[in-house]
N, C-alpha and C. Protein backbone atom coordinates (compact mmCIF):
# COMPACT_ATOMS: atom_id res chain seq x y z
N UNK A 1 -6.89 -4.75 -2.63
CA UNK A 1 -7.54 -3.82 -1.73
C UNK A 1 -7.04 -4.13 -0.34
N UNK A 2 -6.12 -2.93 0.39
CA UNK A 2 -5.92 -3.07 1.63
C UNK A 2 -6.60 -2.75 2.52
N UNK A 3 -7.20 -3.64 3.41
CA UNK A 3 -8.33 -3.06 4.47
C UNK A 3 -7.86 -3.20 6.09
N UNK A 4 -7.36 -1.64 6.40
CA UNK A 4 -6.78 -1.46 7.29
C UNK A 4 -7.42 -0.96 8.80
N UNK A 5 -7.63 -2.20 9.56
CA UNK A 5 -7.88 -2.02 10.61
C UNK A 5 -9.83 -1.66 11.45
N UNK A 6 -10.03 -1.03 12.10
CA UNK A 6 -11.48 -0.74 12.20
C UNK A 6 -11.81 0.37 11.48
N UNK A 7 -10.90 1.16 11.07
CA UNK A 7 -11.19 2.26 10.04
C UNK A 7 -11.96 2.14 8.33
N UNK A 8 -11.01 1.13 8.34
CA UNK A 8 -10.85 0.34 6.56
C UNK A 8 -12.13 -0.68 7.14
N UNK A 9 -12.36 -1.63 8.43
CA UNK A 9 -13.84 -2.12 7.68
C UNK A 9 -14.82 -1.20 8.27
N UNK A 10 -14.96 -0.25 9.10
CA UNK A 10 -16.24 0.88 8.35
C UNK A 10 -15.80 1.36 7.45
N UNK A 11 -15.10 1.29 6.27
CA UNK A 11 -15.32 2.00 5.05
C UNK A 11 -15.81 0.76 4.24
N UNK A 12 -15.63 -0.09 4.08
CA UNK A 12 -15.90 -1.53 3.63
C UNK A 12 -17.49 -1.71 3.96
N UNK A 13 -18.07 -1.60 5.20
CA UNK A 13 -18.58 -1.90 5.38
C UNK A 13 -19.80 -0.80 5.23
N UNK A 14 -19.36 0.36 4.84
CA UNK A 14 -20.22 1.65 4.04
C UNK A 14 -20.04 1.36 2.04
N UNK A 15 -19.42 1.32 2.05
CA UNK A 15 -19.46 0.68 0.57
C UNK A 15 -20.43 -0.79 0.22
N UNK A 16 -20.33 -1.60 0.99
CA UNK A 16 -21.07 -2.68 1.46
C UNK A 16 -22.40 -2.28 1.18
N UNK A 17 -22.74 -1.30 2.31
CA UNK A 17 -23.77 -0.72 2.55
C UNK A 17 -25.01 -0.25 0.88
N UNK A 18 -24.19 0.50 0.20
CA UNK A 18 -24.10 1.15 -0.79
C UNK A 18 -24.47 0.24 -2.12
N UNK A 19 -24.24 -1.20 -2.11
CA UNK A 19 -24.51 -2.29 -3.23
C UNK A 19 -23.13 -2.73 -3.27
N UNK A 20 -21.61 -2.29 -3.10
CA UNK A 20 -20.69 -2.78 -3.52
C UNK A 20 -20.01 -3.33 -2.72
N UNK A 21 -20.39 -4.89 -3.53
CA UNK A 21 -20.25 -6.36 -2.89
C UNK A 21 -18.84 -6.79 -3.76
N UNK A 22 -18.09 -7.32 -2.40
CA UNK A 22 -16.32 -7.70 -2.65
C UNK A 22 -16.74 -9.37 -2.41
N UNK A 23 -16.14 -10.02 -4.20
CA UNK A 23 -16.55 -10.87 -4.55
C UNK A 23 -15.83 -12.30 -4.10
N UNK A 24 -16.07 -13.36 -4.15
CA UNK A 24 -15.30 -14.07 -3.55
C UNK A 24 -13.75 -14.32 -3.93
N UNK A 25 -12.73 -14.09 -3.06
CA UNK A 25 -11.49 -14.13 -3.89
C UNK A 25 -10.43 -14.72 -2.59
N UNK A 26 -8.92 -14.61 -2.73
CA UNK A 26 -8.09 -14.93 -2.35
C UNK A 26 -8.07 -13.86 -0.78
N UNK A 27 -7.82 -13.97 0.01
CA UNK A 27 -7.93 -13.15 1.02
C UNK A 27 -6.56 -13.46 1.97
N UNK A 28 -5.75 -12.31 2.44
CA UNK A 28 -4.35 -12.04 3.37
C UNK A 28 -5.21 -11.79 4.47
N UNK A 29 -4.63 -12.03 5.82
CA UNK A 29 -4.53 -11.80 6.77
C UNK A 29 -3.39 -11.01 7.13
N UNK A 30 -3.70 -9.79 7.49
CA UNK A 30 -1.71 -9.04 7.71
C UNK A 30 -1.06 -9.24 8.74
N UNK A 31 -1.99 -9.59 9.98
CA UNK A 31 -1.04 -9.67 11.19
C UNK A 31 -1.36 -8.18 12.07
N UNK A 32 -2.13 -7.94 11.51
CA UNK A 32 -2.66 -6.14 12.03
C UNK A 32 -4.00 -7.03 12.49
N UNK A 33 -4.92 -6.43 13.75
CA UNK A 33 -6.24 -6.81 13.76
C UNK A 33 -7.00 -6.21 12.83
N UNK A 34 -7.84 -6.99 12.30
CA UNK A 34 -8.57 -6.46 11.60
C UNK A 34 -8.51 -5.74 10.35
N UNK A 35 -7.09 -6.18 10.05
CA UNK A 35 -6.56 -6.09 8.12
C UNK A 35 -6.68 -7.13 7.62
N UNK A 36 -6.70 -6.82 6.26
CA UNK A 36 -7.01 -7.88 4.87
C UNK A 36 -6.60 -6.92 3.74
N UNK A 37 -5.65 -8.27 2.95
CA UNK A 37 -5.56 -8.09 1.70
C UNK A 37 -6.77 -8.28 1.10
N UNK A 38 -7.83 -8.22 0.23
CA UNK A 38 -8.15 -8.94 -1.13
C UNK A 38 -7.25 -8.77 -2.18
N UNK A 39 -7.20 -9.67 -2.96
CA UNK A 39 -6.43 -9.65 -4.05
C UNK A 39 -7.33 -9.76 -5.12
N UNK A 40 -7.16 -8.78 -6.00
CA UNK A 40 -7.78 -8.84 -7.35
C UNK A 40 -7.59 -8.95 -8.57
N UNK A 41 -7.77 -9.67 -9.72
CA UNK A 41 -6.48 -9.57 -11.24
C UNK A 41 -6.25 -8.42 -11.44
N UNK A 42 -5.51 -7.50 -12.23
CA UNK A 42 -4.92 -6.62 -12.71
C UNK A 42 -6.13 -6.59 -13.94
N UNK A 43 -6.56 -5.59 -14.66
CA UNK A 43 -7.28 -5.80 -15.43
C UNK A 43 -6.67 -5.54 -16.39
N UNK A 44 -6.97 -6.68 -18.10
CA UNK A 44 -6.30 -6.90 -18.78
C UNK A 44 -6.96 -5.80 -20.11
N UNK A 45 -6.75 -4.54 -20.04
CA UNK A 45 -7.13 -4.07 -20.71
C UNK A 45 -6.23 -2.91 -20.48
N UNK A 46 -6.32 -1.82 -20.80
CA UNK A 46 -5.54 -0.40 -20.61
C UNK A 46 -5.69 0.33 -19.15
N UNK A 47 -6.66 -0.09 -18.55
CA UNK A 47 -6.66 0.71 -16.93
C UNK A 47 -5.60 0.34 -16.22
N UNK A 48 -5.31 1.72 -15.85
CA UNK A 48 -4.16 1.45 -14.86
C UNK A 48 -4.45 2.06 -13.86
N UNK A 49 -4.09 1.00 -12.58
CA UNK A 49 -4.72 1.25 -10.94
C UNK A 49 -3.75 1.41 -10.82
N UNK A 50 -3.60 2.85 -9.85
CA UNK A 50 -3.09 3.59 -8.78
C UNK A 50 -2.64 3.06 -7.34
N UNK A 51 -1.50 3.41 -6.89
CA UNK A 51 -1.66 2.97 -6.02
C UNK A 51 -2.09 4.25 -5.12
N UNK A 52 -2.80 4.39 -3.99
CA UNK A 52 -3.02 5.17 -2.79
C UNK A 52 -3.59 4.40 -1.69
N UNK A 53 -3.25 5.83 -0.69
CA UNK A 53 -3.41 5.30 0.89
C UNK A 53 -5.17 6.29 1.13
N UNK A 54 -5.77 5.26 2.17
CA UNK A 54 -6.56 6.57 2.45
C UNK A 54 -7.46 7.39 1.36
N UNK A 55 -7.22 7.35 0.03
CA UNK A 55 -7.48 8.24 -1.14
C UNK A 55 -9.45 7.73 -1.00
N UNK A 56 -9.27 6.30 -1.43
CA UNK A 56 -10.65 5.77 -1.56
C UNK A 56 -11.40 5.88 -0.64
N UNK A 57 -10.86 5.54 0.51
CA UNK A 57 -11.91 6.41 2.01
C UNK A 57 -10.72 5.71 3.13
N UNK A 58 -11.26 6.41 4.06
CA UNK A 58 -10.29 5.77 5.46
C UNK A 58 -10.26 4.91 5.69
N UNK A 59 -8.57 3.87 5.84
CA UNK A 59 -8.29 2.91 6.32
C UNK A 59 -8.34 1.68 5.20
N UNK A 60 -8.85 2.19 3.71
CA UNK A 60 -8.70 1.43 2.42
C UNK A 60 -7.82 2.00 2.00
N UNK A 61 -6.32 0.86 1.16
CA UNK A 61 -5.35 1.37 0.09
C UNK A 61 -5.82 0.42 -0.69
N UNK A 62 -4.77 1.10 -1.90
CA UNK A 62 -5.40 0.16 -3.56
C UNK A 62 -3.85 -0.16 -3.49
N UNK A 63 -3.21 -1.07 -3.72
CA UNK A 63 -1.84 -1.36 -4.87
C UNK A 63 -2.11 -2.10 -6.00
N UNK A 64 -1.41 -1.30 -6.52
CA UNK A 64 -1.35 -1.51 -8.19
C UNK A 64 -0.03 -1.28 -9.07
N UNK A 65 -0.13 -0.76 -10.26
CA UNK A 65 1.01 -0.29 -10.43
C UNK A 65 2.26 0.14 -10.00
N UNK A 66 3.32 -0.73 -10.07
CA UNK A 66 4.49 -0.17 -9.60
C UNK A 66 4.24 -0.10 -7.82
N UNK A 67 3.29 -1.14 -7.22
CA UNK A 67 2.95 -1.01 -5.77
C UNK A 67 3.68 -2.52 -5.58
N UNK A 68 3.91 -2.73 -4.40
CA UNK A 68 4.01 -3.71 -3.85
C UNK A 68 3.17 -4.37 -2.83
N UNK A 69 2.85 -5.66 -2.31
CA UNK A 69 2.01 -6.06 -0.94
C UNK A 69 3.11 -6.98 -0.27
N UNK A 70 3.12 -6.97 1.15
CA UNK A 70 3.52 -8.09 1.72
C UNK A 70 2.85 -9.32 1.71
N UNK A 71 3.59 -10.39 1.43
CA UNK A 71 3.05 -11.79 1.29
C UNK A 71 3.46 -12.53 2.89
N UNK A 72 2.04 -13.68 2.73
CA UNK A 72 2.67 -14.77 3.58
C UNK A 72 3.50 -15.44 2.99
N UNK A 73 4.74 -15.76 3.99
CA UNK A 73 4.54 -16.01 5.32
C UNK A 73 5.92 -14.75 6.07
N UNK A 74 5.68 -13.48 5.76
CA UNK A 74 6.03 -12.53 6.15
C UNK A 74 5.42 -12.67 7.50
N UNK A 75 5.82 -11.46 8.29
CA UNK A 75 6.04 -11.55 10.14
C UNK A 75 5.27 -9.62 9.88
N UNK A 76 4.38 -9.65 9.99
CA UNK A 76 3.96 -7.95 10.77
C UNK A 76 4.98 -7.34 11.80
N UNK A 77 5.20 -6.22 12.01
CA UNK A 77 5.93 -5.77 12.90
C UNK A 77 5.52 -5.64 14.64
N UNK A 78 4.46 -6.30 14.74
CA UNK A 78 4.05 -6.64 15.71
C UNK A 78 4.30 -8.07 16.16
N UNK A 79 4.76 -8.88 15.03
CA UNK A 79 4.97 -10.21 15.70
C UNK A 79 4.51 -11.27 14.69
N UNK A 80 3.06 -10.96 14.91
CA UNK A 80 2.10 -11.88 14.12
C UNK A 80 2.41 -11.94 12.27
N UNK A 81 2.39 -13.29 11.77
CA UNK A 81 2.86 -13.65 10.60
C UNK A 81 1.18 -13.44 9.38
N UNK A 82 1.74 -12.89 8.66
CA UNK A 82 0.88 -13.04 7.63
C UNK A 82 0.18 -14.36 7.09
N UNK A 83 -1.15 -14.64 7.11
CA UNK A 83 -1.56 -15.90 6.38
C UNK A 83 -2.58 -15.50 5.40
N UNK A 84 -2.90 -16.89 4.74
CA UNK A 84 -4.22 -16.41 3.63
C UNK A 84 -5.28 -17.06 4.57
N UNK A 85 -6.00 -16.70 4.34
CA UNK A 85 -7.35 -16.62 5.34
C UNK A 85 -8.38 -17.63 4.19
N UNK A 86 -7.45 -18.20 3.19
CA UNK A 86 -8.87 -19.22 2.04
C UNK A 86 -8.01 -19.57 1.14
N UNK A 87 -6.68 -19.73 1.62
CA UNK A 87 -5.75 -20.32 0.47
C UNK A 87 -6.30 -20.89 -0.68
N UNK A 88 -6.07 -20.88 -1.67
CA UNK A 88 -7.05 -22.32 -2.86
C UNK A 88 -7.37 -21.81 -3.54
N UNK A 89 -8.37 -20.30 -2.98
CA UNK A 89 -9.43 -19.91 -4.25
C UNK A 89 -9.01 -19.18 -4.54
N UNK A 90 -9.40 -18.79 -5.50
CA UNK A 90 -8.87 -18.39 -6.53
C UNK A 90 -9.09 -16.90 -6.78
N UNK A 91 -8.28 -16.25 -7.22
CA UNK A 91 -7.89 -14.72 -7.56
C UNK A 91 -8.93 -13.73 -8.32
N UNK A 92 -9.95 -13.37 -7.97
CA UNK A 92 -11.31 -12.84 -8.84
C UNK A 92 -10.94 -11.66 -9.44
N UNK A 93 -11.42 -11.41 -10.40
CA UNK A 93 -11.13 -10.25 -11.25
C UNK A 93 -11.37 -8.54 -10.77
N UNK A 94 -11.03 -8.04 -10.61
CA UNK A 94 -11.55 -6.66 -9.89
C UNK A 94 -12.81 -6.20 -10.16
N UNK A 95 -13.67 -5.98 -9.26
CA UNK A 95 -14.95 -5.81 -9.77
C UNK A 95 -15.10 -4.20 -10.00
N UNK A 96 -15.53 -3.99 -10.80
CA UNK A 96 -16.06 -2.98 -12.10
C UNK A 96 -16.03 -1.67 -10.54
N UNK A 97 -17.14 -1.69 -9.81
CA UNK A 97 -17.25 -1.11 -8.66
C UNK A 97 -15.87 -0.02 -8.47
N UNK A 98 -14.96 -1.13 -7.62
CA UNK A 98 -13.35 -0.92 -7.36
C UNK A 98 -12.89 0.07 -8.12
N UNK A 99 -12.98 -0.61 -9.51
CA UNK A 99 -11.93 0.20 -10.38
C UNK A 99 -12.69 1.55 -10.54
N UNK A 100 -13.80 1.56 -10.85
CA UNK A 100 -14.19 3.10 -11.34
C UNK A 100 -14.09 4.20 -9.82
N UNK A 101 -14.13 3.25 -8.37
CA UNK A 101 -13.97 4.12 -7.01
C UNK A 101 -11.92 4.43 -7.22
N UNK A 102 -11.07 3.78 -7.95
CA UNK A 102 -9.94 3.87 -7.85
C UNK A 102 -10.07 4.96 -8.72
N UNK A 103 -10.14 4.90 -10.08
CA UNK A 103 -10.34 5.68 -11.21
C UNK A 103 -10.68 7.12 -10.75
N UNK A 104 -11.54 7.52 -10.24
CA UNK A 104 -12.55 8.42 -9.52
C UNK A 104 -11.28 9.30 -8.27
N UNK A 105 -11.15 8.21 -7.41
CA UNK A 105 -10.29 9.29 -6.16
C UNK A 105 -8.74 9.14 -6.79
N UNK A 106 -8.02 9.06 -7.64
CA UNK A 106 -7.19 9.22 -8.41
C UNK A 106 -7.11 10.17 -9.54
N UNK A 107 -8.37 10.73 -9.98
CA UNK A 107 -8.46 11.68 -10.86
C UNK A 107 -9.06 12.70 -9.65
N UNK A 108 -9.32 12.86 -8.93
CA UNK A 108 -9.57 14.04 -8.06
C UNK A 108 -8.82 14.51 -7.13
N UNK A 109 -7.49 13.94 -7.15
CA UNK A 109 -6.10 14.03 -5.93
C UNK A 109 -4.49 13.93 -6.63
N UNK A 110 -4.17 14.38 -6.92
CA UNK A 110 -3.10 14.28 -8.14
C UNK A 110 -2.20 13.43 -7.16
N UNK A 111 -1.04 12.56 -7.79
CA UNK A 111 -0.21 11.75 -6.77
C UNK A 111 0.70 12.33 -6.26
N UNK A 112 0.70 12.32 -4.95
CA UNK A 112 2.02 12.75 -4.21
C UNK A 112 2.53 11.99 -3.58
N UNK A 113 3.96 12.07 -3.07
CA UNK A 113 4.83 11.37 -2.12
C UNK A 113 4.47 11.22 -1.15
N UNK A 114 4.53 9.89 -0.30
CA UNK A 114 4.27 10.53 1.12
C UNK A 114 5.59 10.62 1.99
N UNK A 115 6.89 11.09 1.34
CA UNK A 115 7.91 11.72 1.67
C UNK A 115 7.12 13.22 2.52
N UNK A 116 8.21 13.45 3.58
CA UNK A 116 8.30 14.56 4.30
C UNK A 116 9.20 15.68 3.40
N UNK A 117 8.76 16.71 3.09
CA UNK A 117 9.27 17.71 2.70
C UNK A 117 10.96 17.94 2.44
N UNK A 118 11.53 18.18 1.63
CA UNK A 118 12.99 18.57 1.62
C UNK A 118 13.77 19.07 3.35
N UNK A 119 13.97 18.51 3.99
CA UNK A 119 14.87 18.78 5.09
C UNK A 119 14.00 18.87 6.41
N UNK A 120 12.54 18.27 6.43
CA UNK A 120 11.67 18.10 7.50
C UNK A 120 12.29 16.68 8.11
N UNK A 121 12.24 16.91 8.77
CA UNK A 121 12.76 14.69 9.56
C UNK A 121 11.46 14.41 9.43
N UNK A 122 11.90 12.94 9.80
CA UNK A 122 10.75 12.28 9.00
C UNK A 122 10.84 10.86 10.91
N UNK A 123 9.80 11.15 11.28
CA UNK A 123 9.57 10.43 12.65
C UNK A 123 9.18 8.90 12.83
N UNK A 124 9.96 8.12 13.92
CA UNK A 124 9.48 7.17 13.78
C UNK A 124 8.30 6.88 13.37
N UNK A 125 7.63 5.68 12.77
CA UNK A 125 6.30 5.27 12.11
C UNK A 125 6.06 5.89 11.19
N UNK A 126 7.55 6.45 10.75
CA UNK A 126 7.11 7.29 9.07
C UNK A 126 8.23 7.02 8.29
N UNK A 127 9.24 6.61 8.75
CA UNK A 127 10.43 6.11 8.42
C UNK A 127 10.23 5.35 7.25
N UNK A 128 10.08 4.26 7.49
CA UNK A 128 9.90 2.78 6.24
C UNK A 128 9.38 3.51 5.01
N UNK A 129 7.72 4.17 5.59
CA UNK A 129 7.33 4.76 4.14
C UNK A 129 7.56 5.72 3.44
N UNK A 130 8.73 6.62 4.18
CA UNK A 130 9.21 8.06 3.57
C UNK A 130 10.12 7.51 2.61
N UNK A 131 11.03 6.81 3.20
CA UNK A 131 11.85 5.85 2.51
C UNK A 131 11.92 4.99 1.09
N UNK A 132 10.98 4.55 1.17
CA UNK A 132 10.33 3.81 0.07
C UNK A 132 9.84 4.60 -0.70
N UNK A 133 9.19 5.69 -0.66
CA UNK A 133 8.12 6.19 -1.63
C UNK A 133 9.55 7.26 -1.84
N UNK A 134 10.57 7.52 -1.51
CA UNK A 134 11.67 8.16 -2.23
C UNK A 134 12.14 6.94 -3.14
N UNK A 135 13.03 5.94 -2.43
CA UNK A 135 13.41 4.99 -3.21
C UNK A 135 12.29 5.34 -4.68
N UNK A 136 11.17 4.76 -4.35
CA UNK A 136 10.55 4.17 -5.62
C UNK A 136 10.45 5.14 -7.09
N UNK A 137 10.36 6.74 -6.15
CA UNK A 137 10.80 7.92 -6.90
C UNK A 137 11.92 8.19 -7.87
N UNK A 138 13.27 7.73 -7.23
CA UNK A 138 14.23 7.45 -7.93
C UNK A 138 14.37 6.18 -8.53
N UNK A 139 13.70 5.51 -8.39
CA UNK A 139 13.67 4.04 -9.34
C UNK A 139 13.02 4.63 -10.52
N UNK A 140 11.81 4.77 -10.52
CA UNK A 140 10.92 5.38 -11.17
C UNK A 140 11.43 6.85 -12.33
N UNK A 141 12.25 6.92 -12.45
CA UNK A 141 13.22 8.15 -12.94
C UNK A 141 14.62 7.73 -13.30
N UNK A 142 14.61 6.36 -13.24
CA UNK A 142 15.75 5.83 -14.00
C UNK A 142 17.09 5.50 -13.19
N UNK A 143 17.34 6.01 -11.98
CA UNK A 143 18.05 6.12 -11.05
C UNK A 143 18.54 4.64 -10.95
N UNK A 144 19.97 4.01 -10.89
CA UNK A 144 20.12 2.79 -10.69
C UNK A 144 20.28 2.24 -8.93
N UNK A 145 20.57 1.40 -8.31
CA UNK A 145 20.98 0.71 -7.28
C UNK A 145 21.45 1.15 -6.32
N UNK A 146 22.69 1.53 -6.97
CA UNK A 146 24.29 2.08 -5.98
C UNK A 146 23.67 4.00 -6.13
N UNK A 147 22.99 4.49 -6.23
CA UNK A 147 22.34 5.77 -6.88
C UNK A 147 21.01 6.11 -5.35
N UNK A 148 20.49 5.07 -5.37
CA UNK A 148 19.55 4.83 -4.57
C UNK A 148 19.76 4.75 -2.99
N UNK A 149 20.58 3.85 -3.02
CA UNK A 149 20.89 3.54 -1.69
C UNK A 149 21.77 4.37 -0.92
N UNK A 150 22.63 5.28 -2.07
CA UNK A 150 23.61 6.63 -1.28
C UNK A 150 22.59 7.60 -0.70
N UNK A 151 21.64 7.77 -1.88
CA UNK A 151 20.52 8.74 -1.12
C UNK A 151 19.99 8.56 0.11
N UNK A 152 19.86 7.26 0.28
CA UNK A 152 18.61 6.55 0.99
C UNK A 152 19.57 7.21 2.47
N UNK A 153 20.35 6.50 2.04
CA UNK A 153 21.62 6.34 3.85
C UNK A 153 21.58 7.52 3.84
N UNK A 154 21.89 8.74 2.98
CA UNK A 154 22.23 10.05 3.56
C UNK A 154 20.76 10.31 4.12
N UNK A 155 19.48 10.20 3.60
CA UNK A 155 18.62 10.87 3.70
C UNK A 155 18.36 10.22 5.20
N UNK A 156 18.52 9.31 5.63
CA UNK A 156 18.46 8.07 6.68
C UNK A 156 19.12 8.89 8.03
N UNK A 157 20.45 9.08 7.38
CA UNK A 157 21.35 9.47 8.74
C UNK A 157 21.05 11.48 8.66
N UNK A 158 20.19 11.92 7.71
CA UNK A 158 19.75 13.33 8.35
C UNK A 158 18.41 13.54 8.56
N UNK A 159 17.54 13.14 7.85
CA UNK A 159 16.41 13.24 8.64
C UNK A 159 15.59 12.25 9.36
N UNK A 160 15.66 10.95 9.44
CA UNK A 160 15.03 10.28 10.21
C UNK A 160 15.82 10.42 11.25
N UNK A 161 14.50 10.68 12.59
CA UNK A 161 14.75 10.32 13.78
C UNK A 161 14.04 9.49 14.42
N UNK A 162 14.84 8.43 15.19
CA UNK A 162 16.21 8.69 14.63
C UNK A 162 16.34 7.85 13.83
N UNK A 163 18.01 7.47 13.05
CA UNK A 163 17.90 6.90 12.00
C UNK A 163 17.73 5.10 12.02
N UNK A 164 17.48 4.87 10.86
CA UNK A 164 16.99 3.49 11.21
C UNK A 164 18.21 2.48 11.02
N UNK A 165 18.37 1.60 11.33
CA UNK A 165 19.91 0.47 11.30
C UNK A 165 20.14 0.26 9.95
N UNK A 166 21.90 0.56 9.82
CA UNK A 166 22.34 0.53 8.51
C UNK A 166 21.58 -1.07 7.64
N UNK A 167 21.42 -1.93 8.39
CA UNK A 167 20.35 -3.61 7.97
C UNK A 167 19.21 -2.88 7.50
N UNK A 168 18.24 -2.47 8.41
CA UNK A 168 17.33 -2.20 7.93
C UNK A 168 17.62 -1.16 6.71
């Protein structure tokens, strides 16, 4: 559970509100004020969590499936380095709560890209994630490596503005 900023803890803190209590577990610091990872097991049964932004309420994402998180001791793009905020303890199971609020705004929002439209540019602070959520599209569809990355650069050098460094 990504909890992003003062947005993500009033939503946290309305869920809170509500009975649903986030149990003791492993906790990220992102380097954003006022973000947090929790980390939760994957549940070992047939549910499969979604990833979305925003979906569960403002300023909460879920990753899951086929999602990724930044780890410490990653650097935020502001500077500040990612830490765990309780290193040690241990990884709690997703509580029942979570999954059926994931379950729930995932069956009421079908998944979309958060790619910019076929030939819209795609603006700084949208770059990284237009990017990625194409990449992962063509990963996701079988697409290999050298397949990926031709796209990426073309899509790079025509619609992002502007484009981002052949490194990055």
């Amino acid at each position: 559970l990504d909890v992003d900023g003062e947005d993500g803890r009033n939503s946290l803190d309305s869920l809170a509100d509500q009975g649903c209590v986030i149990p003791t577990t492993l906790i990220t610091e992102t380097g954003k004020p006022l973000s947090y990872h929790f980390w939760f097991d994957y549940p070992c049964d047939e549910t499969v969590v979604h990833n979305s932004a925003g979906k569960l309420a403002p300023g909460l994402d879920i990753r899951g499936h086929g999602g990724y998180v930044v780890v410490p001791p990653s650097i935020h793009p502001n500077g500040t380095p990612y830490t765990f905020a309780n290193e040690g303890i241990p990884i709690a199971p997703a509580p029942q709560w979570l999954l059926e609020l994931v379950a729930k705004s995932a069956a009421q929002e079908p998944d979309q890209s958060t790619a910019s439209p076929q030939g819209e540019p795609i603006p700084v602070g949208e770059r990284h994630k237009a990017l990625c959520s194409i990449a992962g599209a063509m990963r996701r569809r079988g697409c290999g490596e050298d397949e990926i990355l031709a796209a990426l650069m073309v899509t790079n050098a025509t619609r992002c503005k502007p484009p981002k460094s052949k490194q990055e």
